[in-house]
Protein backbone atom coordinates (compact mmCIF):
# COMPACT_ATOMS: atom_id res chain seq x y z
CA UNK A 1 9.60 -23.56 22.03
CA UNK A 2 10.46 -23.69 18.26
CA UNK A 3 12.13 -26.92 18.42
CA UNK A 4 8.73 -28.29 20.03
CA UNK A 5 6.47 -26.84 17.32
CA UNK A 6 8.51 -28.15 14.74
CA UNK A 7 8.83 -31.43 15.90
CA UNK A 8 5.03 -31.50 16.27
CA UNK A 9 4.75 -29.69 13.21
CA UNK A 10 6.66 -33.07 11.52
CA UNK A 11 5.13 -35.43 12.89
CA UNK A 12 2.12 -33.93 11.76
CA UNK A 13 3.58 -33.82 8.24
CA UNK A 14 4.31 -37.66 9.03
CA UNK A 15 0.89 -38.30 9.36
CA UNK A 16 -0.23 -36.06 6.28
CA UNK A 17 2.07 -37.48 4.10
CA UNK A 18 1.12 -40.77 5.14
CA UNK A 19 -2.34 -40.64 3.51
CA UNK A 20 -1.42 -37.98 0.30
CA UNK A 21 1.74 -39.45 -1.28
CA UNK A 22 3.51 -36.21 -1.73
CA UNK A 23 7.22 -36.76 -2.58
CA UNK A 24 9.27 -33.71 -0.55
CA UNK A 25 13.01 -33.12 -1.51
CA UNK A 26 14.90 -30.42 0.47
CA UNK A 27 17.24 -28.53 -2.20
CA UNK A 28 19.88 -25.82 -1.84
CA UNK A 29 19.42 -22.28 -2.59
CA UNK A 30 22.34 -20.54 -1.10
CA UNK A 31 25.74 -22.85 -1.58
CA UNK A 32 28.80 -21.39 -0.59
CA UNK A 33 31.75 -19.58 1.70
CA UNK A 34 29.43 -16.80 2.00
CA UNK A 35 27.20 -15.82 4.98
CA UNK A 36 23.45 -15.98 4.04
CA UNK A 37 19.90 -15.51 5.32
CA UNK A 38 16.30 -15.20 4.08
CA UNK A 39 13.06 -14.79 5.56
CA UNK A 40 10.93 -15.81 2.89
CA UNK A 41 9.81 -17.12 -0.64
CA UNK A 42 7.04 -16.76 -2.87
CA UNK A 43 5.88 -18.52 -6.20
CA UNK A 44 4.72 -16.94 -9.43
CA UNK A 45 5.06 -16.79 -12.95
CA UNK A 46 5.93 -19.87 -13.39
CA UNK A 47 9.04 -20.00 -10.98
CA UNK A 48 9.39 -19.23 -7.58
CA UNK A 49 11.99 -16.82 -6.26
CA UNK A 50 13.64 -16.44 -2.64
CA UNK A 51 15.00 -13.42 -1.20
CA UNK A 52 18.32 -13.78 -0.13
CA UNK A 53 20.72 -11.37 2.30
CA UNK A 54 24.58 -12.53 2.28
CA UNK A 55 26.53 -13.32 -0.69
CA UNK A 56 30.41 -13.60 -0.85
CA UNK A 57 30.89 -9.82 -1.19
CA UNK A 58 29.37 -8.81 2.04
CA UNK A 59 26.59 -10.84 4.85
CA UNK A 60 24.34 -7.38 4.34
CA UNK A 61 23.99 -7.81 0.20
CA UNK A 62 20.22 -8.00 -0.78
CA UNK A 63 19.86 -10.68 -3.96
CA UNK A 64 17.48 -13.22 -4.93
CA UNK A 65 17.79 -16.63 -5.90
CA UNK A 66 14.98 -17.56 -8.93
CA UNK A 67 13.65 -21.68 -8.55
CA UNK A 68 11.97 -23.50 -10.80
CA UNK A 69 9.15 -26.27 -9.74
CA UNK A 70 11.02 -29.18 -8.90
CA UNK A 71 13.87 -27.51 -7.10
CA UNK A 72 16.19 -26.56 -9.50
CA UNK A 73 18.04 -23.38 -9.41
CA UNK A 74 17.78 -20.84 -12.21
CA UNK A 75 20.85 -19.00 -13.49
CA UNK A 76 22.77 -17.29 -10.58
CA UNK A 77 22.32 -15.06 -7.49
CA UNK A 78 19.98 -12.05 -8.91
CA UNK A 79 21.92 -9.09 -6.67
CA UNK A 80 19.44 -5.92 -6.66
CA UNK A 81 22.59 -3.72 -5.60
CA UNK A 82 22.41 -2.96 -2.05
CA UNK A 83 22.61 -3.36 1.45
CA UNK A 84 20.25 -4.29 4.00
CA UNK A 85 19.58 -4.41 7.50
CA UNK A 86 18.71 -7.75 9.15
CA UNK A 87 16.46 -10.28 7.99
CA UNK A 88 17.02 -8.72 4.67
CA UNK A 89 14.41 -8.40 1.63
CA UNK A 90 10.37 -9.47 1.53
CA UNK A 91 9.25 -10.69 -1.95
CA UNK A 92 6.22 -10.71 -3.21
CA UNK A 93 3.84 -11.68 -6.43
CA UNK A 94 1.75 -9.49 -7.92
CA UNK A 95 0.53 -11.73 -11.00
CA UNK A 96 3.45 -10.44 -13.23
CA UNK A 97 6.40 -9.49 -11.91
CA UNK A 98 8.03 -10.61 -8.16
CA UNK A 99 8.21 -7.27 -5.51
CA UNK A 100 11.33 -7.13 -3.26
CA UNK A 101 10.87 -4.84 -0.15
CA UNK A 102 14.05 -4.18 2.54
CA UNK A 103 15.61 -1.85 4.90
CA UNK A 104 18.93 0.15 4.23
CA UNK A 105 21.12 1.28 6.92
CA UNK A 106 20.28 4.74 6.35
CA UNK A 107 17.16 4.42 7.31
CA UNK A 108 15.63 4.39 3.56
CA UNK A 109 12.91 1.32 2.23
CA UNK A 110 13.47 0.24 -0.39
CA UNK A 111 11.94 -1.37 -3.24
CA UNK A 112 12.66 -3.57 -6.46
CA UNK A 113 10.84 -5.56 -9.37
CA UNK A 114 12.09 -8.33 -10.70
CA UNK A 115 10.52 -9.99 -13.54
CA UNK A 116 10.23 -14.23 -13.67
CA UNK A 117 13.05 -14.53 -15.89
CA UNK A 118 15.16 -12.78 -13.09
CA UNK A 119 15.38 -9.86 -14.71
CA UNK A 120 15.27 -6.23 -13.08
CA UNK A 121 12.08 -3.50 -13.47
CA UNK A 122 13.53 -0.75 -13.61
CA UNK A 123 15.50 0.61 -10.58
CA UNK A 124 14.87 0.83 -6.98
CA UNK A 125 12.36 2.69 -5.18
CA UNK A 126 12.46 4.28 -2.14
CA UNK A 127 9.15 4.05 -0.24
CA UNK A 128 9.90 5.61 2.74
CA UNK A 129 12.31 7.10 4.46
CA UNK A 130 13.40 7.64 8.23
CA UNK A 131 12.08 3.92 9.39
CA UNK A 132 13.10 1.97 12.24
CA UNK A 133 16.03 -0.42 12.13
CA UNK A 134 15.64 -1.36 15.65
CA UNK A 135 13.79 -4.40 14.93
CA UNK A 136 13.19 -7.36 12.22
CA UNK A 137 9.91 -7.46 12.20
CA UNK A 138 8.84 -3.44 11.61
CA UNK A 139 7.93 -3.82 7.91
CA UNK A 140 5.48 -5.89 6.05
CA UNK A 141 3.70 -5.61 2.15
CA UNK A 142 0.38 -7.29 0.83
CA UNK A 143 -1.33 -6.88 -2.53
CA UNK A 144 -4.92 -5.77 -3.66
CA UNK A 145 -5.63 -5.63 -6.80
CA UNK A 146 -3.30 -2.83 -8.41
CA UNK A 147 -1.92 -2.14 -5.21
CA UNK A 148 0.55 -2.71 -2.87
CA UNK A 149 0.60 -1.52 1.13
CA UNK A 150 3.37 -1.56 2.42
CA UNK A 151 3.41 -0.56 6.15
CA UNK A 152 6.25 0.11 8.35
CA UNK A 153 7.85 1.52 11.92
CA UNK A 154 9.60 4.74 11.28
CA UNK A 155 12.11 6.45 13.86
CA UNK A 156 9.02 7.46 15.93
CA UNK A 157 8.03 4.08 16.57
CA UNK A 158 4.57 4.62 15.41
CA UNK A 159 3.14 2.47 12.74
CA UNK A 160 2.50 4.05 8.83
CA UNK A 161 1.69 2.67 5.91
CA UNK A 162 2.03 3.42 1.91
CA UNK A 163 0.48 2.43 -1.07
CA UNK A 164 2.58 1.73 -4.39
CA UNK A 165 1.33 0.94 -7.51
CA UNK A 166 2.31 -2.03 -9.92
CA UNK A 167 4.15 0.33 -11.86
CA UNK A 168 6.49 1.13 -8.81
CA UNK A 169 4.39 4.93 -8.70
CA UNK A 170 3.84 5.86 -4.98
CA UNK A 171 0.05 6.36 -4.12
CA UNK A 172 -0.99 9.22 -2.27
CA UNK A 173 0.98 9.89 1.02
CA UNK A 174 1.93 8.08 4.46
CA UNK A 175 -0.75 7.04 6.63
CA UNK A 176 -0.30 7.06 10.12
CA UNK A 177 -1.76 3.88 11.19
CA UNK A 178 -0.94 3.57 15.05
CA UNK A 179 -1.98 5.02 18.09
CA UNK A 180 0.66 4.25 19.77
CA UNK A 181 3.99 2.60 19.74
CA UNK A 182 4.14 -0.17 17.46
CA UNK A 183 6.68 -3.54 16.58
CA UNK A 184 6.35 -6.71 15.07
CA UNK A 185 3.74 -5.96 12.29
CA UNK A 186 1.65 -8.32 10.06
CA UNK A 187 -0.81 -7.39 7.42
CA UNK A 188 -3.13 -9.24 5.16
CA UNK A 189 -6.21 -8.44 2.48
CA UNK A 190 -9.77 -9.99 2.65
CA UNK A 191 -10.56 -8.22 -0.89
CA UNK A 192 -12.37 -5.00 0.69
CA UNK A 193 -9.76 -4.05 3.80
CA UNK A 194 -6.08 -5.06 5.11
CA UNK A 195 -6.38 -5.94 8.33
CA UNK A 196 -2.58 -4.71 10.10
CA UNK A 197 -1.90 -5.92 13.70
CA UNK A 198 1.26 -4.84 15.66
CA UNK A 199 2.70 -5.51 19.36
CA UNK A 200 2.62 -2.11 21.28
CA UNK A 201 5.56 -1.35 22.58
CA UNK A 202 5.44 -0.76 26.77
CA UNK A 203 9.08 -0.68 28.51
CA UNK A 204 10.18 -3.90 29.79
CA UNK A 205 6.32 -5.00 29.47
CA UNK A 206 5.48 -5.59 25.76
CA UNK A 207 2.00 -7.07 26.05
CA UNK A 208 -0.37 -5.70 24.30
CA UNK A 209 -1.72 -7.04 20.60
CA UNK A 210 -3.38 -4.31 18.30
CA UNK A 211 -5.06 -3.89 14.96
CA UNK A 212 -6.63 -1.96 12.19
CA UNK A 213 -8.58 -1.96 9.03
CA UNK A 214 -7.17 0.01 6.32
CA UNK A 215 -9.26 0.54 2.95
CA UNK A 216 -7.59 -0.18 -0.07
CA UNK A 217 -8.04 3.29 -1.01
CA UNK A 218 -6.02 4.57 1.77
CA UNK A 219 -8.16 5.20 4.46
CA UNK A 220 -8.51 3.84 8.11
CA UNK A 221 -11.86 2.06 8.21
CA UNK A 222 -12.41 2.38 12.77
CA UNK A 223 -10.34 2.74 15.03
CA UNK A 224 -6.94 0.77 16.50
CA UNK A 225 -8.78 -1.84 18.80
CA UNK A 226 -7.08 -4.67 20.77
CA UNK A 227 -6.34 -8.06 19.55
CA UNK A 228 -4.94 -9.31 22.98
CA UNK A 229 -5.28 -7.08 26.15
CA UNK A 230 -3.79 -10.11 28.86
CA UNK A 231 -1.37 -9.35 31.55
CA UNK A 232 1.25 -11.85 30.07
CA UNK A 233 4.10 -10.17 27.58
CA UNK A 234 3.68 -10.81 23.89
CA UNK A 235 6.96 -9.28 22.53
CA UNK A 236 7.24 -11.36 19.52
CA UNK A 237 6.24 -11.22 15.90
CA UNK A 238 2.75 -11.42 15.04
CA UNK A 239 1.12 -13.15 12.19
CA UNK A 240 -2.05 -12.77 10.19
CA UNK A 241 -3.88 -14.89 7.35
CA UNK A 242 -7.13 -14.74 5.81
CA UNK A 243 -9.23 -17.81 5.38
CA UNK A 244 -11.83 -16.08 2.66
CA UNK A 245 -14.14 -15.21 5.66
CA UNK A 246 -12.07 -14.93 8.74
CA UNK A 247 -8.89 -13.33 9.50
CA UNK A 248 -6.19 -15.90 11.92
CA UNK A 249 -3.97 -13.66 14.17
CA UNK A 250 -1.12 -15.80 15.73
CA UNK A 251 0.85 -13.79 18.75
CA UNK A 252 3.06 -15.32 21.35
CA UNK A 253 2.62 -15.37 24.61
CA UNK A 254 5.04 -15.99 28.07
CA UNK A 255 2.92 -17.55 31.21
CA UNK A 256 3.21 -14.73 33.75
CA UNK A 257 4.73 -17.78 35.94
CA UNK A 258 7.59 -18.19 33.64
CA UNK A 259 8.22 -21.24 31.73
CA UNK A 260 7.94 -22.19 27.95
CA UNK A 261 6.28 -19.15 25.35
CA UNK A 262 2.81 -20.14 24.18
């Protein structure tokens, strides 16, 4: 299934690049005998920055790897000190400095600034304690204004969600944000609400697609109401974007006859 959307996906690309003239250069970010992984990348300041987990101390080390436009590396591995479950740290770019989010093994989420030059904000946060590590996709973060939310899976399985502040402050309490059993969250901001979606969790039967509006002052705006309600099993990780008027929720899907995901 991915190998078929990405080969669409490039010759798409093929046929975009056909008409735009963009010039694409793949680069390397991680070089080395070490064991890396990242799961994702954002640009700001200037410079973009990608979240690494692996260096050639240990596969579980959380770092960062700053990039400037171009493709060209910026001083050395950026380690924030730590270890991290699987896929490792989320970054992201709150008009000044980067934010790194990630798990710990003991069950602590964590949190670090980095500032474009690579350099640390002070020390790590913890925003939470007592989440799941059962699962890659149980945490997520978006900005609004001052703001982040950052929502997560803790040991209960049901979904929560906390607000920190620029300045690394913690904002108010935990929100409880799911009904019910929740993996494979998403979240994104339409400048009034976040919108968070979630798979709930069913035993052997993983099918059903959830969401809810959360105010950016903290407060659930509704109730959890259903995304996707079908009979086919949807145990995968969700997306979510906002287009400046509509929100775009992307869930998988397998054909209750079998056969390829959709």
């Amino acid at each position: 299934m991915i190998r078929t959307i990405l080969t669409r996906f490039v010759a798409l690309m093929g046929i975009l690049l056909a008409f735009t003239n963009v010039s694409a250069q793949e680069f390397p970010v991680a070089v080395g005998s070490d064991t890396t992984f990242s799961v994702g990348a954002v640009y700001g300041g200037g410079n973009g920055i990608v979240a690494v987990q692996g260096d050639i101390n240990s596969p579980y080390s959380i770092n960062a790897q700053l990039v400037a436009a171009g493709g060209t590396l910026l001083g050395s591995r950026i380690s924030l000190g730590s270890l991290g479950v699987t896929p490792g740290a989320i970054p992201v770019f709150d008009g000044t400095n980067y934010f790194l989010i990630w798990r710990e093994f003991n069950g602590n989420l964590k949190g670090q600034f980095i500032n474009p030059a690579g350099g640390l904000v002070g020390g790590a946060i913890t925003i939470a304690s007592s989440v799941s590590l059962q699962r890659p996709g149980s945490c997520a973060i978006a900005l609004a204004d001052t703001a982040f939310l950052v929502v997560f899976t803790k040991t209960d399985d049901f979904l929560y969600g906390q607000f920190v502040g620029k300045s690394g402050v913690l904002i108010g309490g935990q929100i409880q944000i799911s009904n019910n059993l929740a993996r494979d969250v998403a979240l994104a901001y339409d400048n009034t609400n976040f919108l968070v979606t979630w798979v709930e969790i069913i035993p052997d039967s993983d099918r059903d697609v959830y969401a809810q509006f959360v105010s950016k002052t903290g407060s659930l705006a509704g109730n959890n109401f259903l995304v996707d309600g079908g009979p086919n099993i949807s145990d995968n990780p969700t997306s979510i974007a906002f287009d400046g008027t509509r929100y775009l929720v992307i869930y998988h899907e397998q054909p209750t006859t079998g056969g390829n995901w959709t």
